[in-house]
C-alpha atoms as a PDB file:
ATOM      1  CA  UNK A   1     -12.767   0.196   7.014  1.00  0.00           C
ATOM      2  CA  UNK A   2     -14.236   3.434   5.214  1.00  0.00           C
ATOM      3  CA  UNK A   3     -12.047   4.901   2.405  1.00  0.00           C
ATOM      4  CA  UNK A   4     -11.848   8.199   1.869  1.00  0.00           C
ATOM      5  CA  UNK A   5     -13.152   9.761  -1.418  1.00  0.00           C
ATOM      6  CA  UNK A   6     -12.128  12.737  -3.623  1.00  0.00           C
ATOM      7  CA  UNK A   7     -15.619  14.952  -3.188  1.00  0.00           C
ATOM      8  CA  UNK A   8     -15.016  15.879  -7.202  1.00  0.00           C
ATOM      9  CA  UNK A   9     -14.601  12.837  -9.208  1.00  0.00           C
ATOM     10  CA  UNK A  10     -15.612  10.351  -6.376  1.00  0.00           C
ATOM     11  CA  UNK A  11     -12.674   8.176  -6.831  1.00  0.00           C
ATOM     12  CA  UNK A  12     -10.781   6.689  -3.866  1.00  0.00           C
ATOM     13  CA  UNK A  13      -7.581   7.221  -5.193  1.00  0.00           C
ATOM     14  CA  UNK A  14      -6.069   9.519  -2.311  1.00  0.00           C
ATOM     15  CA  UNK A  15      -2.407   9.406  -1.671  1.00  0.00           C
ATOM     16  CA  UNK A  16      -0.513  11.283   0.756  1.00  0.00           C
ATOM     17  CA  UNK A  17       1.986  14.061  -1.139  1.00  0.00           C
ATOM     18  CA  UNK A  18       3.651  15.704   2.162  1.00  0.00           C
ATOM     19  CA  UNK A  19       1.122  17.334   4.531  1.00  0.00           C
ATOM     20  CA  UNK A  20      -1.779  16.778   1.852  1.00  0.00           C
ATOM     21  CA  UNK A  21      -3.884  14.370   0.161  1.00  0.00           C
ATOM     22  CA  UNK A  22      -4.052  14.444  -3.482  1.00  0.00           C
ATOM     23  CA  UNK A  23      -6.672  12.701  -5.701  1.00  0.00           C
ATOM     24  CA  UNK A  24      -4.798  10.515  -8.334  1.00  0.00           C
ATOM     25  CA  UNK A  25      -7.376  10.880 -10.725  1.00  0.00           C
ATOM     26  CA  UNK A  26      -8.437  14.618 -11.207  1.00  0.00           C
ATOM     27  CA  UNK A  27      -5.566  16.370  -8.941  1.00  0.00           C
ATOM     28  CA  UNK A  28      -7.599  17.647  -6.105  1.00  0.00           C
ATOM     29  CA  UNK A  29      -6.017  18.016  -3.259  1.00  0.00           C
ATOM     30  CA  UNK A  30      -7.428  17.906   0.769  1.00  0.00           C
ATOM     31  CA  UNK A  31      -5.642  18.500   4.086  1.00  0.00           C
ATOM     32  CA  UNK A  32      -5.910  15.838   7.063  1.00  0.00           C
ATOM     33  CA  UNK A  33      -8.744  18.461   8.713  1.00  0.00           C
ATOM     34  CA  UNK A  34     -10.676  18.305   5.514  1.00  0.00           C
ATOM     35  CA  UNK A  35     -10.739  14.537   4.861  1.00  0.00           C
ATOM     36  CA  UNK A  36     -11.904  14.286   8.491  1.00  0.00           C
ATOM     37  CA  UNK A  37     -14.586  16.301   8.273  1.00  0.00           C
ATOM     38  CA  UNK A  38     -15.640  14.058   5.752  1.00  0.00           C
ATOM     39  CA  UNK A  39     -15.608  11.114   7.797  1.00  0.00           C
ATOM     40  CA  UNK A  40     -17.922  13.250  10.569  1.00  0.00           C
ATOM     41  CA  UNK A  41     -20.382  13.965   8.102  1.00  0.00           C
ATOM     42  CA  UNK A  42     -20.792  10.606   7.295  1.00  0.00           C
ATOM     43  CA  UNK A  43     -20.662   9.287  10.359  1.00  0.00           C
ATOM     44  CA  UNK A  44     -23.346  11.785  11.514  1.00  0.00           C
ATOM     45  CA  UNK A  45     -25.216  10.801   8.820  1.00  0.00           C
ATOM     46  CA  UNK A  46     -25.289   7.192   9.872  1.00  0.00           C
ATOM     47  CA  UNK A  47     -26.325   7.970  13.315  1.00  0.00           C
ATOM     48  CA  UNK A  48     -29.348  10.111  12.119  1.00  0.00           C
ATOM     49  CA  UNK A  49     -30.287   7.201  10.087  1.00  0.00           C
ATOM     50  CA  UNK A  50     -30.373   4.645  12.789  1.00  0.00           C
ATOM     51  CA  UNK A  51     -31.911   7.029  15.231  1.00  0.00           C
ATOM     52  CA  UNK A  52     -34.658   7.446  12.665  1.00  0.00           C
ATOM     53  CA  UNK A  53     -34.704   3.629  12.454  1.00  0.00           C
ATOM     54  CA  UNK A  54     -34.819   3.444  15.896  1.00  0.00           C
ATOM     55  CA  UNK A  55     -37.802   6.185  17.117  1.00  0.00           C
ATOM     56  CA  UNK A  56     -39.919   4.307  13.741  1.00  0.00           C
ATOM     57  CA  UNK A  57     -39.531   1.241  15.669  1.00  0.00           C
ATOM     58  CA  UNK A  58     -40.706   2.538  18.508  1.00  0.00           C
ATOM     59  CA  UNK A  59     -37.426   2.066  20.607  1.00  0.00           C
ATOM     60  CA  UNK A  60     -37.690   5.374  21.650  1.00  0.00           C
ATOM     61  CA  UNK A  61     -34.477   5.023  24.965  1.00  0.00           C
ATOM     62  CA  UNK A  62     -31.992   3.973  22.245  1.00  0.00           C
ATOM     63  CA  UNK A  63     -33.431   6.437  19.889  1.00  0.00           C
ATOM     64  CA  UNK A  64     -32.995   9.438  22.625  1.00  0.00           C
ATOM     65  CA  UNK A  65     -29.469   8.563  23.122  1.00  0.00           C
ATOM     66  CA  UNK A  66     -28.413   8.342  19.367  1.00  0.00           C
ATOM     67  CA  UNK A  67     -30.128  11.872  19.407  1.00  0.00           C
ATOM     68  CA  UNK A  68     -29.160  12.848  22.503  1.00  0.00           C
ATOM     69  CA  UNK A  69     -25.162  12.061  21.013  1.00  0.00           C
ATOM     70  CA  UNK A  70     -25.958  14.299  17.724  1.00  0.00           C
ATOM     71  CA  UNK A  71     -27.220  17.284  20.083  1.00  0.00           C
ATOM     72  CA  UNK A  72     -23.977  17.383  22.298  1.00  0.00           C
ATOM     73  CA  UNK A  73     -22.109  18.473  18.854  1.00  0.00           C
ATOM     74  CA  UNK A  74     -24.455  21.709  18.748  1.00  0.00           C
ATOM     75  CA  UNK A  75     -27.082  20.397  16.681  1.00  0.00           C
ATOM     76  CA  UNK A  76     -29.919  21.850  17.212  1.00  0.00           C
ATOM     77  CA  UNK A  77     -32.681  19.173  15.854  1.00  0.00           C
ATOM     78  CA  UNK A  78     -30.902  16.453  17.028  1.00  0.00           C
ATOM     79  CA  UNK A  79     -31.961  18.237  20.169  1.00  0.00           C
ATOM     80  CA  UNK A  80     -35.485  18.625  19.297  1.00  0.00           C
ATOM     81  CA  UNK A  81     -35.608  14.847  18.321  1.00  0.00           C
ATOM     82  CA  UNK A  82     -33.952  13.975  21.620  1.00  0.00           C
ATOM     83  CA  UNK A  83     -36.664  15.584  23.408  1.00  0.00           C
ATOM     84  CA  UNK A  84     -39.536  14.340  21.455  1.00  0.00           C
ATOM     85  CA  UNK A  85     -37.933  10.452  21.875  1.00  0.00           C
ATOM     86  CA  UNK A  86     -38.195  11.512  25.780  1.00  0.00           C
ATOM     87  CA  UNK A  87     -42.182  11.998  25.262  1.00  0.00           C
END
């Protein structure tokens, strides 16, 4: 399981003070919406890297569909690289 990280100090010492998330270490504090946000940027992140994997290795189907997963959350180039895994 991922653990969530204060974007300041880096430390993974988050606990839940009411309706936030304050970092034990340096104060910071984060709503749900925020940490979550986190976790889609990384997971995005770890779908463009396999996709890149993927199209290098020349499996270009399951390349188009990691792509093709990116683009149906607005992004643009994911859409590009969708369309160029298609070629």
């Amino acid at each position: 399981m991922r653990k969530i990280k204060c974007e300041l100090c880096v430390q993974r010492d988050l606990l839940k003070e009411g309706s936030r998330f304050v970092c034990q270490t340096c104060g910071a504090a984060y709503s749900a919406d925020q940490l979550r946000r986190q976790f889609d940027l990384a997971d995005q992140a770890e779908i463009y890297a396999e996709a890149k994997q993927a199209y290098r290795a020349k499996r270009f189907k399951q390349a188009r569909q990691l792509y093709l997963a990116l683009a149906e959350e607005g992004d643009q180039q994911a859409a590009f690289y969708a369309s160029l895994s298609s070629s």
